[in-house]
Protein backbone atom coordinates (compact mmCIF):
# COMPACT_ATOMS: atom_id res chain seq x y z
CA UNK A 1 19.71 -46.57 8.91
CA UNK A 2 23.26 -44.98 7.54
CA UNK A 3 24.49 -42.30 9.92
CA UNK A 4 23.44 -39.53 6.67
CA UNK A 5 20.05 -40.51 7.23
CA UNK A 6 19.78 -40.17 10.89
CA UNK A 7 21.66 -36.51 10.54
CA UNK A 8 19.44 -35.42 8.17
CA UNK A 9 15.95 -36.80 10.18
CA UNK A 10 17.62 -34.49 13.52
CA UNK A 11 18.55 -31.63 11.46
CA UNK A 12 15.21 -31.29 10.02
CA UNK A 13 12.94 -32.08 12.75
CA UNK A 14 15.09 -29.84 14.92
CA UNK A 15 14.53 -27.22 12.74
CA UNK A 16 10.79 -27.71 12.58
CA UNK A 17 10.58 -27.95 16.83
CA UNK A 18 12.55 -24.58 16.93
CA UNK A 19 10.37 -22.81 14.35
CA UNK A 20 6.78 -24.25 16.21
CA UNK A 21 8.74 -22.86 19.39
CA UNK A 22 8.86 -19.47 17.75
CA UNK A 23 5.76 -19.20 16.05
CA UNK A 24 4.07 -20.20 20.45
CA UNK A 25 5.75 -17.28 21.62
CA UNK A 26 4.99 -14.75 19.01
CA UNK A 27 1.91 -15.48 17.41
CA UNK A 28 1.30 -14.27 14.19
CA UNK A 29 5.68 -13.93 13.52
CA UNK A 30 5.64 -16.18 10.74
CA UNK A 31 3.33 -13.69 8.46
CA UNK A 32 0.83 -14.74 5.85
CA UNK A 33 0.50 -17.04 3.43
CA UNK A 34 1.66 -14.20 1.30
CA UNK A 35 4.35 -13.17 2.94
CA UNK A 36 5.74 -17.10 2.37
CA UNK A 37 4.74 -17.06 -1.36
CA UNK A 38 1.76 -19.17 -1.11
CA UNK A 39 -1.62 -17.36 -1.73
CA UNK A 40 -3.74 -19.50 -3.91
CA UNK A 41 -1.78 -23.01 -3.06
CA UNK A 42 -4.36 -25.75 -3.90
CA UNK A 43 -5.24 -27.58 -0.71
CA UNK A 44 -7.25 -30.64 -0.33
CA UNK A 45 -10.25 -30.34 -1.55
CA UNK A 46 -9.54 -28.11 -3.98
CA UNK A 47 -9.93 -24.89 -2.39
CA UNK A 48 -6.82 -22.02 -2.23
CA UNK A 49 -5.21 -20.85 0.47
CA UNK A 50 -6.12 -17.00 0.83
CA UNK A 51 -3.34 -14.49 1.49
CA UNK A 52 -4.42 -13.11 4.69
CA UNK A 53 -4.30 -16.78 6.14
CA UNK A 54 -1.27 -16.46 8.81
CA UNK A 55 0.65 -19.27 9.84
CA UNK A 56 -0.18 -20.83 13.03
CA UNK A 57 1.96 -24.00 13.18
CA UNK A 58 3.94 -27.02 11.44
CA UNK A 59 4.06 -30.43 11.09
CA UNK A 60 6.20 -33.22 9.53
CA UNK A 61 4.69 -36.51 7.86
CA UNK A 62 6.13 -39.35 5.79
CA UNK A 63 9.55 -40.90 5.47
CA UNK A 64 11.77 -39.33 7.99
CA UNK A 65 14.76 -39.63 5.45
CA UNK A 66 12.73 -37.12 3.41
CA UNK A 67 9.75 -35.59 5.28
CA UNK A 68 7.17 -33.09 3.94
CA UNK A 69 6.02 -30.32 6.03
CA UNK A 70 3.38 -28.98 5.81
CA UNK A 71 2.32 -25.46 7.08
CA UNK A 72 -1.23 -24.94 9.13
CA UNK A 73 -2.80 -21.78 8.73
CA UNK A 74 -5.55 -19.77 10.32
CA UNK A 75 -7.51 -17.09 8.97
CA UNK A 76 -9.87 -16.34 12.49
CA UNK A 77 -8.47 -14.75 15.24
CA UNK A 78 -7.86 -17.90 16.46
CA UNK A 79 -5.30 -21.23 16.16
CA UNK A 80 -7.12 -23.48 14.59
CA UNK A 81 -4.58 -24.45 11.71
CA UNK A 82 -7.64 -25.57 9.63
CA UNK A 83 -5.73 -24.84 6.37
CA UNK A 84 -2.50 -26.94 5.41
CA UNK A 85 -0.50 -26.87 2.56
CA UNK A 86 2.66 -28.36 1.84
CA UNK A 87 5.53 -26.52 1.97
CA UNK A 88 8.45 -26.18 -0.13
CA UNK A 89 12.03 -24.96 0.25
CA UNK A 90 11.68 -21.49 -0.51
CA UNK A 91 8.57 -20.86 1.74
CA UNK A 92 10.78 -22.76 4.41
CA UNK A 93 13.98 -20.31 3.98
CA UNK A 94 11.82 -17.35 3.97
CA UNK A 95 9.60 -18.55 7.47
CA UNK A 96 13.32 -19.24 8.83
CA UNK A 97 14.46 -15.69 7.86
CA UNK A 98 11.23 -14.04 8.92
CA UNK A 99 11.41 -15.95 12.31
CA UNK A 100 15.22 -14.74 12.82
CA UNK A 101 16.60 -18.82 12.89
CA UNK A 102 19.45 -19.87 11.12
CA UNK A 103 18.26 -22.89 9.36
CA UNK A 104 19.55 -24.78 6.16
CA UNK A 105 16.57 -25.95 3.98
CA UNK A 106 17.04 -27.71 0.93
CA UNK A 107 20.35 -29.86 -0.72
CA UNK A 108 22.90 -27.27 -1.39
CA UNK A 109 21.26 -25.27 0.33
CA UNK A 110 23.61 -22.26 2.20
CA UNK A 111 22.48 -19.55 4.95
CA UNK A 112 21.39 -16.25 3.88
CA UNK A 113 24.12 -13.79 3.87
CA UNK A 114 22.26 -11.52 5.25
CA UNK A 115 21.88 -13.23 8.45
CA UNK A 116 25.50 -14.33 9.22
């Protein structure tokens, strides 16, 4: 495994572990699926992802070099992270900038200059 590789696997996993850490201690910070820009994503199955579902959770699967994440979302009172959907680079920048972390999603990808 080049050295690239391994920096990139760290980066990105970090950034996921400090994001779940957030979302545990304030429930409910990372919004809705709306607030992310992903009402009506197509899960599996078929079925849509409704607006009002909030954001409970993430998780990482595939090639480490190049991982998707997916988002699990809840739409009881509870965190049952029933409803996953992939998510991209945007929804990732603006669940970063929602949860107040300074994370770099995406090649070419630079902070917000709102946040430095």
């Amino acid at each position: 495994m080049s050295k690239r590789t391994t920096t990139t696997h760290t980066v990105d996993m970090a950034q996921v572990a400090d994001l779940n850490l957030r979302l545990k201690d304030h429930p409910g910070s990372g919004g809705t699926a709306s607030d992310l820009g992903l009402e009506g994503v197509t899960m599996s199955g078929g079925t849509t992802l409704p607006g009002s579902a909030v954001l409970v959770r993430l998780a990482w699967d595939g090639a480490p070099e190049f991982p998707d994440i997916h988002g699990h979302f809840s739409t009881g009172g509870g965190t049952d992270g029933a409803l996953v959907v992939r998510l991209h680079t945007q929804a990732l920048r603006k669940l970063s900038s929602r949860l107040h972390a300074h994370h770099i999603w995406g090649q070419g990808s630079i902070p917000d200059a709102r946040r430095r």
